[in-house]
PDB file of N, CA and C in Angstrom:
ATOM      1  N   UNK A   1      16.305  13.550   8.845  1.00  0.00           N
ATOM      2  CA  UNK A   1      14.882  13.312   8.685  1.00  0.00           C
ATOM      3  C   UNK A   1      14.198  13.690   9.984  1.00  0.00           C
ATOM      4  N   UNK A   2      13.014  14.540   9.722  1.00  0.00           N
ATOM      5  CA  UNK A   2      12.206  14.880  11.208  1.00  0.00           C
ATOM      6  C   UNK A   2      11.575  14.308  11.713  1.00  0.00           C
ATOM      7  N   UNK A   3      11.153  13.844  12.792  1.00  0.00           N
ATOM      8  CA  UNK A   3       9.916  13.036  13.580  1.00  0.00           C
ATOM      9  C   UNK A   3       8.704  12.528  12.103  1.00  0.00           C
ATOM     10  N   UNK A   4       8.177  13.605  12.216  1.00  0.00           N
ATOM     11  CA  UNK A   4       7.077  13.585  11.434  1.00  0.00           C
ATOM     12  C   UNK A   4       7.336  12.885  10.188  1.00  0.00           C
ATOM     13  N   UNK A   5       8.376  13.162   9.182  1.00  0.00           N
ATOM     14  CA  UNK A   5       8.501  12.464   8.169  1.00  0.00           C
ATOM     15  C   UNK A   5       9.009  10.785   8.454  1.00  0.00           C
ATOM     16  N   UNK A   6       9.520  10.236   9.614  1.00  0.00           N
ATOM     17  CA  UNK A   6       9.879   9.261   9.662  1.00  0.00           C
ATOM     18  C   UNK A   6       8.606   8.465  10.494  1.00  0.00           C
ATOM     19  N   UNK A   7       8.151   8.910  10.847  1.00  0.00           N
ATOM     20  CA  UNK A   7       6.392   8.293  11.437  1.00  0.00           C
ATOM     21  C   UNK A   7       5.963   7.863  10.268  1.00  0.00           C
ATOM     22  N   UNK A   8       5.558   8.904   8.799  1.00  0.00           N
ATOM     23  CA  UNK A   8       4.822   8.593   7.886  1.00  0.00           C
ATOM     24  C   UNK A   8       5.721   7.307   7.290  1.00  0.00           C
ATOM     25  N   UNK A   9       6.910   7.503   6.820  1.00  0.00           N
ATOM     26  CA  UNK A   9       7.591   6.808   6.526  1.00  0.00           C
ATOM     27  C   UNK A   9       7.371   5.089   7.074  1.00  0.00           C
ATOM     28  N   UNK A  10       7.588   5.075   8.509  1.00  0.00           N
ATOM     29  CA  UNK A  10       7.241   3.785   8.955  1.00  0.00           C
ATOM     30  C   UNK A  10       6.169   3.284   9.351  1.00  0.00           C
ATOM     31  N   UNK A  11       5.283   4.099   8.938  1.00  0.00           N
ATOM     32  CA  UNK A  11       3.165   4.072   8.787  1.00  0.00           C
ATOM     33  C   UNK A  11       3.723   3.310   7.348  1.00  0.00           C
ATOM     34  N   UNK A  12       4.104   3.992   6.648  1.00  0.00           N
ATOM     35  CA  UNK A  12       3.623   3.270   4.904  1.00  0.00           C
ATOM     36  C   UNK A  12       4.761   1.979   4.907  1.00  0.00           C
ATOM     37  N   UNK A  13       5.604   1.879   5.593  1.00  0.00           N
ATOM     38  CA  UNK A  13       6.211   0.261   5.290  1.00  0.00           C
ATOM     39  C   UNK A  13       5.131  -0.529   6.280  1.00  0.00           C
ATOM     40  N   UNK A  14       5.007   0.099   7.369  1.00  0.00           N
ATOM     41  CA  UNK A  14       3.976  -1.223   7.764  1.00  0.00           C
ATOM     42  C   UNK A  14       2.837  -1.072   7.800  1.00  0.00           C
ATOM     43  N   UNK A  15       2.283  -0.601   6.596  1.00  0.00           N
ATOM     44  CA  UNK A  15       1.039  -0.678   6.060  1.00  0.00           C
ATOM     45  C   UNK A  15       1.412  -1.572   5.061  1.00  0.00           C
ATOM     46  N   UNK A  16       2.413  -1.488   4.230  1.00  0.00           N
ATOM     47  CA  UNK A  16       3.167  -1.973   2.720  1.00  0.00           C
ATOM     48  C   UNK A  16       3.208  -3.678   3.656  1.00  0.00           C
ATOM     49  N   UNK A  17       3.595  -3.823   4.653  1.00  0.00           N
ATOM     50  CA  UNK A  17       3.865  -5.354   4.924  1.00  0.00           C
ATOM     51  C   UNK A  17       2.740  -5.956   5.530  1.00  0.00           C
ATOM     52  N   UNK A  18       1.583  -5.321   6.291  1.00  0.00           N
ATOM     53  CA  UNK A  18       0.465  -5.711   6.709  1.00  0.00           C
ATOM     54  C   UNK A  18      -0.330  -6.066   5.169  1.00  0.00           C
ATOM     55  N   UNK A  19      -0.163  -5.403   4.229  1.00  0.00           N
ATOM     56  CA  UNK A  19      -1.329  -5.400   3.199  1.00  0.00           C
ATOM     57  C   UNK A  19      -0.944  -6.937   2.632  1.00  0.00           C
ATOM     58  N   UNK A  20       0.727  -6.924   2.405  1.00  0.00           N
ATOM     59  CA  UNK A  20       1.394  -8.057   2.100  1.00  0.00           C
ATOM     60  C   UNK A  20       0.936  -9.796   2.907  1.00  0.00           C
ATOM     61  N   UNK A  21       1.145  -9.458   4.213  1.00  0.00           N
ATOM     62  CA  UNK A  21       0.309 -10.538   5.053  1.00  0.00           C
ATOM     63  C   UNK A  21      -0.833 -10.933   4.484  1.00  0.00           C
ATOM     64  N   UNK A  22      -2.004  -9.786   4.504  1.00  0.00           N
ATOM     65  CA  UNK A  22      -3.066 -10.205   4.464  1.00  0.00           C
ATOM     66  C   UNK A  22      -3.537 -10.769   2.867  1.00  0.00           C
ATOM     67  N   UNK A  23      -2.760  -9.992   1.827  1.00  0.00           N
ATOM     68  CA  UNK A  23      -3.407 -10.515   0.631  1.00  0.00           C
ATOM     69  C   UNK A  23      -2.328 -11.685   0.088  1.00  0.00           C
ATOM     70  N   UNK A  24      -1.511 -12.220   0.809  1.00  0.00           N
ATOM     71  CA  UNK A  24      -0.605 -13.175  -0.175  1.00  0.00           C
ATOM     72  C   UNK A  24      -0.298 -13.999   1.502  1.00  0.00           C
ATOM     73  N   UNK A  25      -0.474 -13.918   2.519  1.00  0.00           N
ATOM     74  CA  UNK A  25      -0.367 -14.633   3.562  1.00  0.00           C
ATOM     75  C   UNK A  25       1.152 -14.468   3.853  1.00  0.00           C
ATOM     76  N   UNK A  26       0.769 -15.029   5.438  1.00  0.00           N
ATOM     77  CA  UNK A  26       2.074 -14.686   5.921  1.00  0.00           C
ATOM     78  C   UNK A  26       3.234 -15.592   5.931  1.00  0.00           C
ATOM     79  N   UNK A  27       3.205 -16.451   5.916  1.00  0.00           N
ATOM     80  CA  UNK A  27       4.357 -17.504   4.812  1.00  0.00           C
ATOM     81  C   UNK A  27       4.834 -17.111   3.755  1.00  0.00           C
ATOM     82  N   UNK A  28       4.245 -16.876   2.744  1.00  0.00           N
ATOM     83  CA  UNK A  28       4.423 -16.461   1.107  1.00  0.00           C
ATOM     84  C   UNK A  28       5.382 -14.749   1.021  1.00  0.00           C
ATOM     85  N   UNK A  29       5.095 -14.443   2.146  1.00  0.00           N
ATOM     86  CA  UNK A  29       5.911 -12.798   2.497  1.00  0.00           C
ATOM     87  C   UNK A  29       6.957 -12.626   3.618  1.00  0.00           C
ATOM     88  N   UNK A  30       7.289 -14.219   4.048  1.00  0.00           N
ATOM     89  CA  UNK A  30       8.279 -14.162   5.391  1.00  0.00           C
ATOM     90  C   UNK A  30       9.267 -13.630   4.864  1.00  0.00           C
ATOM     91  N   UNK A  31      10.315 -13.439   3.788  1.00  0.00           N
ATOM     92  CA  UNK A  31      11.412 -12.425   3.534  1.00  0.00           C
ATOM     93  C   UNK A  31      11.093 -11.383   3.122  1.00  0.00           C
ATOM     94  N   UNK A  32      10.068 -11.284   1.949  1.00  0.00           N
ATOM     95  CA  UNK A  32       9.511  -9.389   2.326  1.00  0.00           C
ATOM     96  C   UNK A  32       9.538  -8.813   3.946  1.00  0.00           C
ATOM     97  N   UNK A  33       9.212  -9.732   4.301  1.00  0.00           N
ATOM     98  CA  UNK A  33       8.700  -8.822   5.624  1.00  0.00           C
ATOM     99  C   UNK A  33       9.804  -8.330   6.449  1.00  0.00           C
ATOM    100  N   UNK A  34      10.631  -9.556   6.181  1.00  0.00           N
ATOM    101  CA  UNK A  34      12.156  -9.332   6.925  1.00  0.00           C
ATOM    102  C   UNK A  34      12.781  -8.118   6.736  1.00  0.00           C
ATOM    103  N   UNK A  35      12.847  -8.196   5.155  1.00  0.00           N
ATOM    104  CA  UNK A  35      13.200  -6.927   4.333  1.00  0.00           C
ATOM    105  C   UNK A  35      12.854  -5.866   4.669  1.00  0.00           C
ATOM    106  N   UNK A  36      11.445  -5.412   5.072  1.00  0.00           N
ATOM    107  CA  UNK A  36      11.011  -4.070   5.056  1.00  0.00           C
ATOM    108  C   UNK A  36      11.537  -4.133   7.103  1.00  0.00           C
ATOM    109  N   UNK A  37      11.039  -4.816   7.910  1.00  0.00           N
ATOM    110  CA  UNK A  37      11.767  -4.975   9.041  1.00  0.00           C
ATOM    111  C   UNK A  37      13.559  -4.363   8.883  1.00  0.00           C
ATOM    112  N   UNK A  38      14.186  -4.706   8.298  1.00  0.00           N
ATOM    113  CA  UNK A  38      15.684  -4.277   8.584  1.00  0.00           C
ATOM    114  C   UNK A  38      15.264  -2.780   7.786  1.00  0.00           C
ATOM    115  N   UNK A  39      15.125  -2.638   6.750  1.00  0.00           N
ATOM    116  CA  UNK A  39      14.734  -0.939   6.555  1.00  0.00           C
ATOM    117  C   UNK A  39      14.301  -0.330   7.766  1.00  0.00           C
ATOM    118  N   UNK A  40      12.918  -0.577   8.002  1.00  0.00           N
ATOM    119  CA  UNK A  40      12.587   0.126   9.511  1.00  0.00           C
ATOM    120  C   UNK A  40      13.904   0.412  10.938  1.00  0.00           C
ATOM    121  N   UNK A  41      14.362  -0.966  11.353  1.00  0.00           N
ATOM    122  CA  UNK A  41      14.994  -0.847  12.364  1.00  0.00           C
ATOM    123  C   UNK A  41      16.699  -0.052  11.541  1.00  0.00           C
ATOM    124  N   UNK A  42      16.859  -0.040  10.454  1.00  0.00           N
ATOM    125  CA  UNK A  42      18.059   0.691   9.991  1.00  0.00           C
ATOM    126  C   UNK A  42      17.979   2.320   9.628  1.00  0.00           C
ATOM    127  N   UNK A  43      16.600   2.619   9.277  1.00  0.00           N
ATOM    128  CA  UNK A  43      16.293   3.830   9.226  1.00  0.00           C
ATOM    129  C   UNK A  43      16.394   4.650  10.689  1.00  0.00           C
ATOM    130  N   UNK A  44      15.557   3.649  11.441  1.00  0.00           N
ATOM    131  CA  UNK A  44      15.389   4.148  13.151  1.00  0.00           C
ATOM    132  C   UNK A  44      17.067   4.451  13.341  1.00  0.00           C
ATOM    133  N   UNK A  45      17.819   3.695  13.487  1.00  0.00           N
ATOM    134  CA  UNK A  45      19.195   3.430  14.140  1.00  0.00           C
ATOM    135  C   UNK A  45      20.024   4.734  13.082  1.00  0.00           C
ATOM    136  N   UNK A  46      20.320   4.457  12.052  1.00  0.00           N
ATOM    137  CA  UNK A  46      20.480   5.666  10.831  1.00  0.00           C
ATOM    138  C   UNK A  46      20.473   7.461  11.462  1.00  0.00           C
ATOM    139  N   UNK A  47      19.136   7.364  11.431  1.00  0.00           N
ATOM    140  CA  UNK A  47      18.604   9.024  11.772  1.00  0.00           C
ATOM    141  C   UNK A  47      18.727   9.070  13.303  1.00  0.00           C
ATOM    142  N   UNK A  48      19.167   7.645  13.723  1.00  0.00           N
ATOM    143  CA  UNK A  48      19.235   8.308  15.302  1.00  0.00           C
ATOM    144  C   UNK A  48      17.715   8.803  16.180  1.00  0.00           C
ATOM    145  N   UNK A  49      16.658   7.788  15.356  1.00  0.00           N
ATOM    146  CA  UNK A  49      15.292   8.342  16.110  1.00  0.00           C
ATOM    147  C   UNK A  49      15.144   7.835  17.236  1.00  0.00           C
ATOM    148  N   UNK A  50      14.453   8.645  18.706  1.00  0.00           N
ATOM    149  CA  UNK A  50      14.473   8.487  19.822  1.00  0.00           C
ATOM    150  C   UNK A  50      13.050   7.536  19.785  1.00  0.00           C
ATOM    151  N   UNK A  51      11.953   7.737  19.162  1.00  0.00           N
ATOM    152  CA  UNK A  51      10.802   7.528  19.555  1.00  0.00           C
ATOM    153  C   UNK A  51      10.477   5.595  18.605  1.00  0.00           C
ATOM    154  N   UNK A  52      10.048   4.830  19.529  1.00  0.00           N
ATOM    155  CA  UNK A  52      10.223   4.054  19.464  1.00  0.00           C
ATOM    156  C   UNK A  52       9.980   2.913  17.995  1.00  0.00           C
ATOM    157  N   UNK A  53      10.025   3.775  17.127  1.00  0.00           N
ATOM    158  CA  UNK A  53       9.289   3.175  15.832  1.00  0.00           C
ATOM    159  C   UNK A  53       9.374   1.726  15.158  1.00  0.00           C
ATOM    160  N   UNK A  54      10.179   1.444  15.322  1.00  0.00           N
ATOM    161  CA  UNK A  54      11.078  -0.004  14.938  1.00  0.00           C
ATOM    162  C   UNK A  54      10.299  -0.872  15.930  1.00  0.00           C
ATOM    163  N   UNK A  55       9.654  -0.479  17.288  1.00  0.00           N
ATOM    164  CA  UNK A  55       8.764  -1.527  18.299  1.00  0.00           C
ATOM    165  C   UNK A  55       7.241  -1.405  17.632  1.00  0.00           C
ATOM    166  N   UNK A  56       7.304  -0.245  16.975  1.00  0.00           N
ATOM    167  CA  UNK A  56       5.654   0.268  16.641  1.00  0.00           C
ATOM    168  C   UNK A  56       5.588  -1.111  15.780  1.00  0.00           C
ATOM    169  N   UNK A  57       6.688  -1.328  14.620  1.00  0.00           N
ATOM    170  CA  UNK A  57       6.330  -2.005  12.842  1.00  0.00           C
ATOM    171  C   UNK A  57       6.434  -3.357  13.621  1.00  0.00           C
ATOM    172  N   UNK A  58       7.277  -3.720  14.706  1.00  0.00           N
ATOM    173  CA  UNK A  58       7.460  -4.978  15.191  1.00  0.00           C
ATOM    174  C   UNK A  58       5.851  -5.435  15.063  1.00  0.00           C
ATOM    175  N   UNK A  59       5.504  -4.519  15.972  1.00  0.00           N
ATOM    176  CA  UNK A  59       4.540  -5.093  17.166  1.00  0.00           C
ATOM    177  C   UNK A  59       3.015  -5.338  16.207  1.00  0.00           C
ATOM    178  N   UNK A  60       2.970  -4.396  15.605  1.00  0.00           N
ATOM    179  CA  UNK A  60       1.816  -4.178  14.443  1.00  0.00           C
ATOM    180  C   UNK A  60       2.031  -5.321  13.224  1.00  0.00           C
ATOM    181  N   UNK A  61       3.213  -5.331  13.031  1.00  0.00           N
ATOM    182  CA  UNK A  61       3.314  -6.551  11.530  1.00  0.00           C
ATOM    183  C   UNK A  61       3.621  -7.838  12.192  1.00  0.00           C
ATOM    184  N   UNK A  62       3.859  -7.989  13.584  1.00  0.00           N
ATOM    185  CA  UNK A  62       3.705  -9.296  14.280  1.00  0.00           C
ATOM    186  C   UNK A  62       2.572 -10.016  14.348  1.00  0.00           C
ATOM    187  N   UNK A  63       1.718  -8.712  14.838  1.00  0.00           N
ATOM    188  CA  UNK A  63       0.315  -8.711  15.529  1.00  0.00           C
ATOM    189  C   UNK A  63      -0.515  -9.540  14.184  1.00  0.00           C
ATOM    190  N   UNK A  64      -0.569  -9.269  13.451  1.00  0.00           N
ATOM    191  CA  UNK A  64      -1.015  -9.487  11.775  1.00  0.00           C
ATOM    192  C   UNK A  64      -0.805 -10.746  11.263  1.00  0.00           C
ATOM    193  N   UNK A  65       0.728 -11.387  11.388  1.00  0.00           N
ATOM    194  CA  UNK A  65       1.671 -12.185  11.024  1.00  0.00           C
ATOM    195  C   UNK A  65       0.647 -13.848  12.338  1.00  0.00           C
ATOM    196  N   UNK A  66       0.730 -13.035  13.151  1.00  0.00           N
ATOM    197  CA  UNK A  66       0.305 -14.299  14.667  1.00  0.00           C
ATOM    198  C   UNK A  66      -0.891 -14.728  13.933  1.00  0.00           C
ATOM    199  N   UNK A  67      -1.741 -13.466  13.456  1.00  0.00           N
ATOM    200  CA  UNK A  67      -3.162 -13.758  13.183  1.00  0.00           C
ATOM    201  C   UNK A  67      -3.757 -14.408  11.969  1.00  0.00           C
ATOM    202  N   UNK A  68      -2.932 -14.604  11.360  1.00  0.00           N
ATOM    203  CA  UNK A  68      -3.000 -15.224   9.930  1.00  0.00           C
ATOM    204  C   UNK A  68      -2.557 -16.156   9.905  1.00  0.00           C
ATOM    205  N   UNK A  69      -1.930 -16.835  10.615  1.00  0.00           N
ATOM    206  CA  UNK A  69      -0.954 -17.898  11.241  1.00  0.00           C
ATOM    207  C   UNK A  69      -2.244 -18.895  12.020  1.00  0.00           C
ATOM    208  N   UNK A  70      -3.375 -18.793  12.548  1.00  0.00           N
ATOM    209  CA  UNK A  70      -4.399 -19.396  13.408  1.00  0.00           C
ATOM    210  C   UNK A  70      -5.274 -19.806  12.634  1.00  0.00           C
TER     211      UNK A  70
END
């Protein structure tokens, strides 16, 4: 898989788990989220991607997760 296709790729799971947060809250999606989390960091590790993507979905579906949480 190339750069480019695995960017889009981990754009649309953590878009797929942000949308999840926000319309069903972030309690109600704590094992979805897990779920799409081990895809991400297994895809990254898998294809052997250098560029940091697995910190991108962390940091973004955390960021979301904290904020819905307040």
């Amino acid at each position: 898989m190339g750069k480019a296709k695995a960017r889009i790729v981990v754009k649309a799971l953590t878009d797929t788990a942000i949308e999840k947060i926000l319309t069903l809250g972030a309690d109600d999606v704590a094992e979805d989220i897990e779920r799409l989390r081990k895809v991400v960091h297994d895809l990254v590790e898998f294809w052997g991607i250098e560029e940091p993507l697995d910190v991108y979905f962390d940091a973004r579906v955390d960021s979301f997760a904290k904020a819905q949480a307040v």
